[in-house]
N, C-alpha and C. Protein backbone atom coordinates (compact mmCIF):
# COMPACT_ATOMS: atom_id res chain seq x y z
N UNK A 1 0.83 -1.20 0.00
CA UNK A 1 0.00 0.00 0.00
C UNK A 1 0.87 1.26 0.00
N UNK A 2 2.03 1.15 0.56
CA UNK A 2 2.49 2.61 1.00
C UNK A 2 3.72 2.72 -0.21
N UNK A 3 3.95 1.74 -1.09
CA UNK A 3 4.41 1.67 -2.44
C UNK A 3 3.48 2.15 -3.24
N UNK A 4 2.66 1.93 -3.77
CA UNK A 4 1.20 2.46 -4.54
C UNK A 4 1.55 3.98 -4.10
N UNK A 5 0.90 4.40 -2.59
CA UNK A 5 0.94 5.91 -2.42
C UNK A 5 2.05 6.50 -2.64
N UNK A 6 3.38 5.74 -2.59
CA UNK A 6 4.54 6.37 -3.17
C UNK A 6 4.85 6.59 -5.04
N UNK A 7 4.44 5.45 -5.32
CA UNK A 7 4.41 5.44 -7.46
C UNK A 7 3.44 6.56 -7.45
N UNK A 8 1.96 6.84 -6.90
CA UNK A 8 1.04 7.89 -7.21
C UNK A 8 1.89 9.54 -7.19
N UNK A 9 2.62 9.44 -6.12
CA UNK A 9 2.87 10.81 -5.75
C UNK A 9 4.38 11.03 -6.44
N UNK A 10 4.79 9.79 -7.12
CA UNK A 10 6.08 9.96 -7.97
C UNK A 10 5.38 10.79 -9.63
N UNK A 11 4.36 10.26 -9.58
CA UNK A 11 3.82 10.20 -10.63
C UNK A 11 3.17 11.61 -11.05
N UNK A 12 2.38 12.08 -9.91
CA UNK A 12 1.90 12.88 -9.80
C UNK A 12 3.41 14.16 -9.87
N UNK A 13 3.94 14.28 -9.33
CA UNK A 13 5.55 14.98 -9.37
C UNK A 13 5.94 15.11 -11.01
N UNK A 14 5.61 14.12 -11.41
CA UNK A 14 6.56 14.01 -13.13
C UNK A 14 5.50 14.40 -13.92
N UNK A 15 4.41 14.73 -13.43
CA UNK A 15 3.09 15.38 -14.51
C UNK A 15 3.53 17.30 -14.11
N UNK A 16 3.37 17.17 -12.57
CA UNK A 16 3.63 19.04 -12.34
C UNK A 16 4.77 19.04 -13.08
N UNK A 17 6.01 18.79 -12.93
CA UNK A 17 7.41 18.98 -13.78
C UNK A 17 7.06 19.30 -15.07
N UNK A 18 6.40 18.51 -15.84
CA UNK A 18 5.87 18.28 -17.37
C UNK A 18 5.45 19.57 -17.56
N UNK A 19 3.92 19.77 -17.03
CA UNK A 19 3.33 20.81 -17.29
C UNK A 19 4.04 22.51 -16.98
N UNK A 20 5.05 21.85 -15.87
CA UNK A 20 5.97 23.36 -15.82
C UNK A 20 6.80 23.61 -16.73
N UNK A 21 7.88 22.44 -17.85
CA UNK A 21 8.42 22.77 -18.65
C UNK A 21 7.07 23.12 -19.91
N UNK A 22 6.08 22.63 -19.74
CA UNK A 22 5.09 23.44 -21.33
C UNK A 22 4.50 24.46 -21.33
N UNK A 23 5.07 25.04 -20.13
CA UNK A 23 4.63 26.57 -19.83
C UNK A 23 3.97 27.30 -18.87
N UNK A 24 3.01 26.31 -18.33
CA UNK A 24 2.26 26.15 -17.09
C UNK A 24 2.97 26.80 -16.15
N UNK A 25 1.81 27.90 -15.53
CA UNK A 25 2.18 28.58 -14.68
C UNK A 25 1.94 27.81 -13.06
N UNK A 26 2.27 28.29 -11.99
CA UNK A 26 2.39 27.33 -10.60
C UNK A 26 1.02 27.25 -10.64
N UNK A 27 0.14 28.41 -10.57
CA UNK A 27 -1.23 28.65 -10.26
C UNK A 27 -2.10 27.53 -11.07
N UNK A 28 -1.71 27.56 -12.36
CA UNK A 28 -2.80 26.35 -13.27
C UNK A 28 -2.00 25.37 -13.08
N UNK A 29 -0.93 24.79 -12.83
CA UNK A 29 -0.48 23.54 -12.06
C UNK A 29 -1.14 22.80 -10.73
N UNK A 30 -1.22 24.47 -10.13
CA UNK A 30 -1.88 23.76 -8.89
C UNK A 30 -3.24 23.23 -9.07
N UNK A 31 -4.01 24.33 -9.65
CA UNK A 31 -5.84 24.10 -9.99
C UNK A 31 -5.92 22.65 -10.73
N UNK A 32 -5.01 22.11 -11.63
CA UNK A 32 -4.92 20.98 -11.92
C UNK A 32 -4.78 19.46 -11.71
N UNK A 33 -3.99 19.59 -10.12
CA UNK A 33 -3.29 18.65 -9.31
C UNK A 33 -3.89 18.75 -8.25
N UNK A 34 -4.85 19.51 -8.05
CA UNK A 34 -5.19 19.83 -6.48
C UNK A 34 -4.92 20.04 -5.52
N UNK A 35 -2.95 20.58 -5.80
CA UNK A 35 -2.46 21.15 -5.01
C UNK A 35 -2.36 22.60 -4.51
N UNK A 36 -1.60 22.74 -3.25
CA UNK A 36 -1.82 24.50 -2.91
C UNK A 36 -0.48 25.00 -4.33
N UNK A 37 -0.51 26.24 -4.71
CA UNK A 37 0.79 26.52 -5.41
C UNK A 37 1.96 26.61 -5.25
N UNK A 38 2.03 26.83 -3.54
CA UNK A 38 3.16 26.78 -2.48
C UNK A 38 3.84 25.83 -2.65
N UNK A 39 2.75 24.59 -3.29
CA UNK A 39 3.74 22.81 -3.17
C UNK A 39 3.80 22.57 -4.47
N UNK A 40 3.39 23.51 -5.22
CA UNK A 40 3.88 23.03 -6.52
C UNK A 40 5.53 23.82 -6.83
N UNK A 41 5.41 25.17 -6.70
CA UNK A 41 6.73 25.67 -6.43
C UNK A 41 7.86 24.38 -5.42
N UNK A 42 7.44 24.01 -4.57
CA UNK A 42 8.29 22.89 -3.64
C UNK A 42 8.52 22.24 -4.81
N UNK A 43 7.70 21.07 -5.37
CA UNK A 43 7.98 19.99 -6.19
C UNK A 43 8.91 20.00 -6.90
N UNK A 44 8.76 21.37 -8.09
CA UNK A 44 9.48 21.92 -9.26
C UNK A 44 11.04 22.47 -8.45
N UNK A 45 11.18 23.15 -7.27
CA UNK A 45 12.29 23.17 -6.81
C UNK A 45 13.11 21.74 -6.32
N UNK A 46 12.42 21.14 -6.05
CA UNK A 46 13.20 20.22 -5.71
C UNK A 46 13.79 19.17 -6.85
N UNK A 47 12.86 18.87 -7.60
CA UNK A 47 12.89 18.57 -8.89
C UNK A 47 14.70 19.23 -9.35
N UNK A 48 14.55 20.13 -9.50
CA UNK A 48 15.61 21.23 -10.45
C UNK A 48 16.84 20.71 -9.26
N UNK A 49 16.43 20.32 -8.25
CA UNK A 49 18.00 20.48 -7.38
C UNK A 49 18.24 18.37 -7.71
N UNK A 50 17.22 18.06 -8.05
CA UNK A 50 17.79 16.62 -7.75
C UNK A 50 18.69 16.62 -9.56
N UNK A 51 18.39 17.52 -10.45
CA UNK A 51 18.76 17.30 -11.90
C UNK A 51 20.60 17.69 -11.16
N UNK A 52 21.22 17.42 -12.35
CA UNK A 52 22.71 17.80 -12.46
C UNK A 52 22.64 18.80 -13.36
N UNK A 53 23.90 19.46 -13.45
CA UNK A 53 23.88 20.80 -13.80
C UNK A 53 23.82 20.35 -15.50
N UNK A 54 23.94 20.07 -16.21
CA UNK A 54 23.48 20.06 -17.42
C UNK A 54 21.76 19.70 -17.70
N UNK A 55 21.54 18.57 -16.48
CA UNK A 55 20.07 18.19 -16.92
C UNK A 55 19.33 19.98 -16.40
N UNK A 56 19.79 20.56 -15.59
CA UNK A 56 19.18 21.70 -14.94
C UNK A 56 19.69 22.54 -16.39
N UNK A 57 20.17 22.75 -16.86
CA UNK A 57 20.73 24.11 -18.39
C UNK A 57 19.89 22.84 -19.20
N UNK A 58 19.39 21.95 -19.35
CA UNK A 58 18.24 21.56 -20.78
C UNK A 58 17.44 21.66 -20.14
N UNK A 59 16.87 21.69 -19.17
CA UNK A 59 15.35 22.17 -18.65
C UNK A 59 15.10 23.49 -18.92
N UNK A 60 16.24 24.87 -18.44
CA UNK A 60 15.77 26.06 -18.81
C UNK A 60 16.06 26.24 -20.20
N UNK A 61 17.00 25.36 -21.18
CA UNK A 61 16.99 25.39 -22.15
C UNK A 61 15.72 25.25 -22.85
N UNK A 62 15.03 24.01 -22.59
CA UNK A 62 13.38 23.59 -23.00
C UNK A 62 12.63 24.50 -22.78
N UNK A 63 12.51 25.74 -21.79
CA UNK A 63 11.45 26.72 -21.04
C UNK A 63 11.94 27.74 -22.33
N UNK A 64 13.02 28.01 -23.08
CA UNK A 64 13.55 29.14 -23.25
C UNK A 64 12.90 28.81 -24.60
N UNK A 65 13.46 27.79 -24.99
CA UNK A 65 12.78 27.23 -26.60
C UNK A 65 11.11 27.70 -26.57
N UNK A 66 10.76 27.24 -25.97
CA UNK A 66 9.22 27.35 -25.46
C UNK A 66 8.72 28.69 -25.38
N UNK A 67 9.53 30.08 -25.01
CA UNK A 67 9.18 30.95 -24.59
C UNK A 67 9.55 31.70 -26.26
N UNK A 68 10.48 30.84 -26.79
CA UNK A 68 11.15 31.63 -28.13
C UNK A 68 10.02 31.63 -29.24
N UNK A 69 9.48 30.21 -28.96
CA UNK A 69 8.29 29.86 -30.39
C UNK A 69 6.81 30.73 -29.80
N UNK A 70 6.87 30.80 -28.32
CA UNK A 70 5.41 31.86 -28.37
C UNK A 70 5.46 33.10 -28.96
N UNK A 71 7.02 33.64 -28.70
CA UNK A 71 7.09 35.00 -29.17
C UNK A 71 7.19 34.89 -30.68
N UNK A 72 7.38 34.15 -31.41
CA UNK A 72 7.53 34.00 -33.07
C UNK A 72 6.06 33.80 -33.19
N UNK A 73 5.43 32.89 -32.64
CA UNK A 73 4.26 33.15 -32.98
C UNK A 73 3.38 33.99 -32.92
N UNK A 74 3.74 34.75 -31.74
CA UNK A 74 2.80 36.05 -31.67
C UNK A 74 3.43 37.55 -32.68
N UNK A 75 4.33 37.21 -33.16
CA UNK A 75 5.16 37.69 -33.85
C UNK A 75 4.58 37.93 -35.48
N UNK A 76 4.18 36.51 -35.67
CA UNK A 76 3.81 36.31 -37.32
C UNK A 76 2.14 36.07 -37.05
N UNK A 77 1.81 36.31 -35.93
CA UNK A 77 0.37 36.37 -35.86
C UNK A 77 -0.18 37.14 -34.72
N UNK A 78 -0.23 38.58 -34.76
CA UNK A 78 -0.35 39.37 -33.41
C UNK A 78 -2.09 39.38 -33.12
N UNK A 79 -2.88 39.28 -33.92
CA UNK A 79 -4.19 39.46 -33.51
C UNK A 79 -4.58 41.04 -34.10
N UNK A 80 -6.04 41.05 -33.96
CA UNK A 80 -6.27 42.45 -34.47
C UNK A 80 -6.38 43.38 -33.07
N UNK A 81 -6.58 44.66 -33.12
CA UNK A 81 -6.76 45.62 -32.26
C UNK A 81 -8.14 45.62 -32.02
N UNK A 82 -8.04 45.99 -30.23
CA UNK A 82 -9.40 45.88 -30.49
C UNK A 82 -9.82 47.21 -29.76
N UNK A 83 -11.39 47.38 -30.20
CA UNK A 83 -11.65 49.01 -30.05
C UNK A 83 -12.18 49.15 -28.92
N UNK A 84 -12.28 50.49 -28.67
CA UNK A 84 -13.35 50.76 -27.41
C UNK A 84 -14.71 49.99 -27.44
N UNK A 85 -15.53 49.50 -28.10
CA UNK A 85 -16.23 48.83 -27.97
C UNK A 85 -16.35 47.30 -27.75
N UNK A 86 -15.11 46.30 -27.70
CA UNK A 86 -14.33 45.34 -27.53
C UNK A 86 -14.51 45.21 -28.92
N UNK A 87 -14.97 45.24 -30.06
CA UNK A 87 -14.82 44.59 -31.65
C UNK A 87 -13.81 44.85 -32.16
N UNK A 88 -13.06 44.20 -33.19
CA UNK A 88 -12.09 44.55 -33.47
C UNK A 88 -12.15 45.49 -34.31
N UNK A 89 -10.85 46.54 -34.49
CA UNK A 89 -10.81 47.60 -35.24
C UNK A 89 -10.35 47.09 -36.51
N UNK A 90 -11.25 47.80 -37.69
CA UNK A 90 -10.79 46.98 -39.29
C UNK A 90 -10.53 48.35 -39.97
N UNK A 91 -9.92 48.45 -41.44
CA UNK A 91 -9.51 49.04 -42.29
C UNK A 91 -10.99 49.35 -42.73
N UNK A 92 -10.31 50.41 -44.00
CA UNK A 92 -11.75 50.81 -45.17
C UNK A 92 -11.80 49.58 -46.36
N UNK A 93 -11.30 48.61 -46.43
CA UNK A 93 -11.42 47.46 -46.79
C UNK A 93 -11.87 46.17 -45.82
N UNK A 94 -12.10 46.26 -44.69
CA UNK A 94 -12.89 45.27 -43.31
C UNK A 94 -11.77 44.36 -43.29
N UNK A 95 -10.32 44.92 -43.07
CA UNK A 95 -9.58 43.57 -42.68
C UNK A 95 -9.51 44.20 -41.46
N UNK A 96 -9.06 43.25 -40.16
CA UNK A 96 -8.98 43.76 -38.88
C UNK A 96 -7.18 44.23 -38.94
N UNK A 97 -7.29 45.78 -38.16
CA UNK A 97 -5.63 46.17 -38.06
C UNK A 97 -5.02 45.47 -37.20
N UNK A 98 -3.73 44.96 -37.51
CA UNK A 98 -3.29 43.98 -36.38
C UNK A 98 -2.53 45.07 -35.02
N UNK A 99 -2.46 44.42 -34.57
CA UNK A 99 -1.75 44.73 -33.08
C UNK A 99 -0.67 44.76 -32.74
N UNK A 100 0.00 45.63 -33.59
CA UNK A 100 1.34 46.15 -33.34
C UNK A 100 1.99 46.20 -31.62
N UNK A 101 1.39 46.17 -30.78
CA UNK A 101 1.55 46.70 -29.52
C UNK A 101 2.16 45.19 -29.51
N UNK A 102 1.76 44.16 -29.78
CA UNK A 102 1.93 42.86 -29.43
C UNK A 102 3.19 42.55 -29.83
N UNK A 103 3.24 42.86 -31.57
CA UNK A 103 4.24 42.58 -31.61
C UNK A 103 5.81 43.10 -31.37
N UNK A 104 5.16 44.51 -30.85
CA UNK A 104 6.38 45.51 -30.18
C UNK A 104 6.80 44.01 -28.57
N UNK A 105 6.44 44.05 -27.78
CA UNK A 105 6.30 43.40 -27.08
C UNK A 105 6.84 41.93 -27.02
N UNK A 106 6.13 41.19 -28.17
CA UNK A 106 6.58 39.58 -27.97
C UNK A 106 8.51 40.27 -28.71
N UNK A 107 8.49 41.38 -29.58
CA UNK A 107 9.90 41.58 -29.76
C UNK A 107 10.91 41.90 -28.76
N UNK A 108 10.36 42.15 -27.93
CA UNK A 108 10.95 42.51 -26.80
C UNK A 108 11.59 41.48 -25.84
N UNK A 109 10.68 40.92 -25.72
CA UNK A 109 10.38 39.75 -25.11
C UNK A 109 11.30 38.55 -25.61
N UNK A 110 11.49 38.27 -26.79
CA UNK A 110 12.52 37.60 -27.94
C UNK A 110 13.86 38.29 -27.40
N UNK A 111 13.83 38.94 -27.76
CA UNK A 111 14.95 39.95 -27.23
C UNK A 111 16.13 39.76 -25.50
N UNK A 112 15.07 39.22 -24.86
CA UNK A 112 14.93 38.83 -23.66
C UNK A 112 15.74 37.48 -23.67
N UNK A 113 14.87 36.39 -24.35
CA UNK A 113 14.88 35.23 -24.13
C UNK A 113 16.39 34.79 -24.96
N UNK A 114 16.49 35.50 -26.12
CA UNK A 114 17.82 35.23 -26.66
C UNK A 114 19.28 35.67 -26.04
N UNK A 115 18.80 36.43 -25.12
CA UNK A 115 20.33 37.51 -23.71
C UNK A 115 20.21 35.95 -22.84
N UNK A 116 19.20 35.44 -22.50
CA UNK A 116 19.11 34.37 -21.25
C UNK A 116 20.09 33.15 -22.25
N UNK A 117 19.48 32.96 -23.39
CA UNK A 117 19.98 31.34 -23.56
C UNK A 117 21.84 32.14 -24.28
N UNK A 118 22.37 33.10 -24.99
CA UNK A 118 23.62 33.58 -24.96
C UNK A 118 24.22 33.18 -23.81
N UNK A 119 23.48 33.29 -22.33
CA UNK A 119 24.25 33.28 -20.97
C UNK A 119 24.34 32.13 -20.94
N UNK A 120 23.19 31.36 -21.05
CA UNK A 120 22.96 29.85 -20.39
C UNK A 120 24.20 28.78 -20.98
N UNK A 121 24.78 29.14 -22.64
CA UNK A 121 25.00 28.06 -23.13
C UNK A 121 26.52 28.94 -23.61
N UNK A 122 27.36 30.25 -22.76
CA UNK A 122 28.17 30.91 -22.65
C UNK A 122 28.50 31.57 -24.28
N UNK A 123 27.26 31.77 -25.33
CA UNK A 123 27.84 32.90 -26.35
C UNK A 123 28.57 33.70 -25.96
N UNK A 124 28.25 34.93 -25.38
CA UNK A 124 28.17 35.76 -25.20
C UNK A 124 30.31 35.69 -24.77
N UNK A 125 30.24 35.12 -24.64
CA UNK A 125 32.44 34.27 -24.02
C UNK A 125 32.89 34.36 -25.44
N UNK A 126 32.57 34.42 -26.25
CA UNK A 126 33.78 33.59 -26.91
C UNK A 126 34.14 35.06 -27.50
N UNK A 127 35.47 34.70 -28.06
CA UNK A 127 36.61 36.23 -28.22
C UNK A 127 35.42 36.63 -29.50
N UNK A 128 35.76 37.63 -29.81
CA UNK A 128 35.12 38.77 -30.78
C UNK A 128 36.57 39.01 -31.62
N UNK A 129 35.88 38.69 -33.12
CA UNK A 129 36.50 39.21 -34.26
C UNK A 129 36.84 40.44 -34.50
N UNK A 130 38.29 40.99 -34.85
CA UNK A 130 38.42 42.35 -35.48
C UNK A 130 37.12 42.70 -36.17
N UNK A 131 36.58 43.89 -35.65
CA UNK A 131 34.88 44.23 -36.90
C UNK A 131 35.72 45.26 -37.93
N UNK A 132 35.75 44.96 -39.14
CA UNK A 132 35.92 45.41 -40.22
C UNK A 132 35.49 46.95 -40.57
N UNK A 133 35.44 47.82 -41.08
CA UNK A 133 34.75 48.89 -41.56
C UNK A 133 33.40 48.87 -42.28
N UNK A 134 33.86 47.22 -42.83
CA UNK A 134 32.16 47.12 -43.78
C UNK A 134 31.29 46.71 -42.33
N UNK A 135 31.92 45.96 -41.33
CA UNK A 135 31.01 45.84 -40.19
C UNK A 135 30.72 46.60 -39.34
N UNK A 136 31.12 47.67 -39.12
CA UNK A 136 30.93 48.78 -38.54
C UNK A 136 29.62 49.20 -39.26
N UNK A 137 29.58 50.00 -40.08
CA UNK A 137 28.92 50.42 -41.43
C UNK A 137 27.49 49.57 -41.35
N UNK A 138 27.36 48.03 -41.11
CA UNK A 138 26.34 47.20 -41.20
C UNK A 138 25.55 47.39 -39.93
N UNK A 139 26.76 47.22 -38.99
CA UNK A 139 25.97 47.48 -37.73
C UNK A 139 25.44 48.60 -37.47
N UNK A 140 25.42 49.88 -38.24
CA UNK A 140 25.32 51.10 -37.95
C UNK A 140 24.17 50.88 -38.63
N UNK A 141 24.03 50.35 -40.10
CA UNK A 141 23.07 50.67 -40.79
C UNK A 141 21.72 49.63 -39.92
N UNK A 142 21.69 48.93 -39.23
CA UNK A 142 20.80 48.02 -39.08
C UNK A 142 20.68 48.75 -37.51
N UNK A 143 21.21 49.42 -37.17
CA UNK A 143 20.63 50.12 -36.11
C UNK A 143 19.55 50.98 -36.11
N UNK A 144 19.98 52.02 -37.59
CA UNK A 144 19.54 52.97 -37.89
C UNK A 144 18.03 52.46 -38.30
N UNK A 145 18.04 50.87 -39.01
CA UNK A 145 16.70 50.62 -39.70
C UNK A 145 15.74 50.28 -38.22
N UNK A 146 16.42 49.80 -37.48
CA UNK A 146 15.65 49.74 -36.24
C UNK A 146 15.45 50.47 -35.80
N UNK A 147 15.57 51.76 -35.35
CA UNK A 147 15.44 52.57 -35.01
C UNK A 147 14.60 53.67 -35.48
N UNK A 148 13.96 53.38 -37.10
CA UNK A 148 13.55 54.12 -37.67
C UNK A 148 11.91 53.22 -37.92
N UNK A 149 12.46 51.73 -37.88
CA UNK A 149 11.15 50.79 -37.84
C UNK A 149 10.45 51.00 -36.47
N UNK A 150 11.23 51.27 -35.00
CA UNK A 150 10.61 51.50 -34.29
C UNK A 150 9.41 52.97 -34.19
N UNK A 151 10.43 53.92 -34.40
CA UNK A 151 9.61 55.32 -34.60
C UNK A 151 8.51 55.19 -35.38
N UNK A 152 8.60 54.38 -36.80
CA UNK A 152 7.42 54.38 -37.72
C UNK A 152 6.20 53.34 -36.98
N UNK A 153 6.49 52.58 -35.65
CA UNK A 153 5.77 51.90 -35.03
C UNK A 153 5.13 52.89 -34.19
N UNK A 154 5.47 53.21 -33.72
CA UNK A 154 5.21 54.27 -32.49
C UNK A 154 4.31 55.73 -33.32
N UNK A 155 4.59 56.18 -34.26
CA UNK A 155 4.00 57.03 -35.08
C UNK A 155 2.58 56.18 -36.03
N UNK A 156 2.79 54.77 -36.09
CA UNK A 156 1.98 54.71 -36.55
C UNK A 156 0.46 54.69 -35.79
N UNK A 157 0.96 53.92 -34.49
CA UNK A 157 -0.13 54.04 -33.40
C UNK A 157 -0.67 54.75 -32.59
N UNK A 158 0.05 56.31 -32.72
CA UNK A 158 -0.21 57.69 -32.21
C UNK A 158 -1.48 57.75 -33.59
N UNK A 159 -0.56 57.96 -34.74
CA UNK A 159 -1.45 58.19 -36.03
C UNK A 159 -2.97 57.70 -35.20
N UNK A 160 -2.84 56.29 -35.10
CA UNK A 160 -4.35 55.22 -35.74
C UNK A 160 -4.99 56.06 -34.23
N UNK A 161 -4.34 56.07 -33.29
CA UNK A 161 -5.03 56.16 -31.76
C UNK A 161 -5.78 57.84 -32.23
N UNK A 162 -4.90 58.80 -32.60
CA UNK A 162 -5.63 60.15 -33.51
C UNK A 162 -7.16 59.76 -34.39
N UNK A 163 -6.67 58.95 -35.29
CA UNK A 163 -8.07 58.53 -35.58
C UNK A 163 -9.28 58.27 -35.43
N UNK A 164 -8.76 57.43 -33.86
CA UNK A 164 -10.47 56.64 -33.15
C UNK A 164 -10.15 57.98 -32.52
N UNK A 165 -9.57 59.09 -31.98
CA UNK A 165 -10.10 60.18 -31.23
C UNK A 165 -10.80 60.85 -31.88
N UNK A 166 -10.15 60.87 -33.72
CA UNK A 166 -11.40 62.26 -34.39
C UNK A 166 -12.86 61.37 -34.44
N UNK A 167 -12.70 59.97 -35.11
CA UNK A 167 -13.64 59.24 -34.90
C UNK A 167 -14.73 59.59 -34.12
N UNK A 168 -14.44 59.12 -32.74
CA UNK A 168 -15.26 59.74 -31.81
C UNK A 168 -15.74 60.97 -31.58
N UNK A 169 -14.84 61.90 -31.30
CA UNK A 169 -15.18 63.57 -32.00
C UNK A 169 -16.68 63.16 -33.03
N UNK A 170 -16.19 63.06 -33.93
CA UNK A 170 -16.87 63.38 -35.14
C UNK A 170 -18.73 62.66 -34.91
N UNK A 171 -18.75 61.39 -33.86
CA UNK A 171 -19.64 61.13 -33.35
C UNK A 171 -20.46 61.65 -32.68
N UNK A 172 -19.50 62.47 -31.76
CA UNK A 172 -19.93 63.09 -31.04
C UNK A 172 -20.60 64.60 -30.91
N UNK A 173 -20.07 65.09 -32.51
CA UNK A 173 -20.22 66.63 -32.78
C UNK A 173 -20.92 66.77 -34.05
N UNK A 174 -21.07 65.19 -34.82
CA UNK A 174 -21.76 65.45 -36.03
C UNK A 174 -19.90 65.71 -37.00
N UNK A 175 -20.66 65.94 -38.22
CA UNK A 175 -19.73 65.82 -39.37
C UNK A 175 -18.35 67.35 -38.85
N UNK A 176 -17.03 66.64 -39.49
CA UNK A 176 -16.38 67.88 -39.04
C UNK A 176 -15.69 68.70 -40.37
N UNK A 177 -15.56 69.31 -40.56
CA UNK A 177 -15.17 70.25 -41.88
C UNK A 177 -13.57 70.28 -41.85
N UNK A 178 -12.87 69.84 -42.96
CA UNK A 178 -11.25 69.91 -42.64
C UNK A 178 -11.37 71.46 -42.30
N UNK A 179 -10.01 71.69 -41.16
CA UNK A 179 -9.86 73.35 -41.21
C UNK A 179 -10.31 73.54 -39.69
N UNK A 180 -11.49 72.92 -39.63
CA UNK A 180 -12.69 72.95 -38.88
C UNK A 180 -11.92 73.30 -36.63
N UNK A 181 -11.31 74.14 -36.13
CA UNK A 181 -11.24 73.66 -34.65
C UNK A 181 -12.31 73.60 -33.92
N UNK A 182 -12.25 72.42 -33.17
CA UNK A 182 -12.95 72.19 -32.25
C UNK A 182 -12.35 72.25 -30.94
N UNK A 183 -13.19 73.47 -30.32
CA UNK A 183 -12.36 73.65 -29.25
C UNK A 183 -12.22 72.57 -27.81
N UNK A 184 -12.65 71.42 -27.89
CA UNK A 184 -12.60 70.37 -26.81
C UNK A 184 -11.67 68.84 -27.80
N UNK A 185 -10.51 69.97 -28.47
CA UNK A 185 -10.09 68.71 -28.88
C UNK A 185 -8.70 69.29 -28.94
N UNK A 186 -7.69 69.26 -28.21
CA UNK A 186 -6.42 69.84 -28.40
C UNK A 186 -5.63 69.45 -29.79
N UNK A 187 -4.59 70.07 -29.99
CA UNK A 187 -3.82 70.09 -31.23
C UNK A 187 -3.12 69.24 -31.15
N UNK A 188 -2.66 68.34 -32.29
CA UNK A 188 -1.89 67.37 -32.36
C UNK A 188 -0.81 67.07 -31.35
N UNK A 189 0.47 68.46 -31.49
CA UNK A 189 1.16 68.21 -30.71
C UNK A 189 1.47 68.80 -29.44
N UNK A 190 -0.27 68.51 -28.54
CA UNK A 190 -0.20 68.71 -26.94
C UNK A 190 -0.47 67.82 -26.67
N UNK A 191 -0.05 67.19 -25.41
CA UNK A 191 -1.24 66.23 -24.75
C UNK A 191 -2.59 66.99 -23.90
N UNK A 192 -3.34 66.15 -24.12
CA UNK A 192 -4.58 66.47 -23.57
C UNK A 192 -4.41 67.10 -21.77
N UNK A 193 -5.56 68.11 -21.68
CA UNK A 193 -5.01 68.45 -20.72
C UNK A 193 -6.09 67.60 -19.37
């Protein structure tokens, strides 16, 4: 009998582990197992101390992989925006605008996860090549495109967010005449007071 309750609770241990490397947070581990979250954190720690130091660097290796393909996916599929009314916001052709915010974000986030696994698996060590002038030059130029892809991100969602404000305006006041001030609507470049 007290073999049985021991295979159950071995068992039960190698399912929380599982579900913590597929992403599973302590909280839906616990609601799952019927444990408090307190003992699921225990399990998974103890777990990580009984691995050896390589089985412990492919476990956060596996979490990191895991964390790399959500952000690619949310990446090449951000979702549409959605409006003050929860529906999604669409073009003058009814496609829904996607959600740049997201993918500012899961980039970020990528960004993140690729500094962790550099550390984990020691990139970030190994000597550095003389950089060339053409590499200088590359790295400069791919700064600059980032830097300019970001702004055109950030401008574009000031832009669209301007929009649902005249939008609304325009709901709210009836049709508006280009030219037209309305004095409960500040100028582009103030913030509202």
């Amino acid at each position: 009998m007290a073999g049985t309750k021991k295979a159950s609770l071995n068992e039960r241990n190698r399912r929380i582990c599982l579900y913590r490397r597929n992403g599973f947070t302590y909280s839906e581990i616990a609601d799952l197992e019927g444990v408090s979250r307190a003992r699921v954190a225990q399990i998974v720690a103890e777990t990580n101390a009984e691995l050896g130091e390589d089985d412990g660097r492919a476990e956060i290796a596996t979490l990191l992989e895991f964390a790399e393909r959500k952000c690619i996916e949310l990446i090449n599929d951000p979702g549409g925006v959605p409006g003050p009314n929860g529906r999604l916001v669409v073009d003058e052709d009814g496609v829904p605008v996607p959600n740049r915010g997201i993918t500012v974000d899961a980039l970020k986030t990528l960004m993140v996860v690729e500094d962790r696994k550099a550390k984990l698996f020691g990139w970030e060590k190994q000597p550095k090549k003389q950089a060339t002038p053409e590499d200088i030059a590359m790295t400069q130029m791919h700064a600059s495109i980032a830097e300019f892809a970001a702004r055109k991100l950030e401008d574009d969602a000031r832009r669209e967010a301007r929009i649902r404000e005249l939008e609304e305006r325009e709901r709210q006041f009836g049709a508006v005449i280009p030219g037209e001030v309305i004095p409960a609507l500040p100028p582009p470049d103030q913030p509202a007071a």
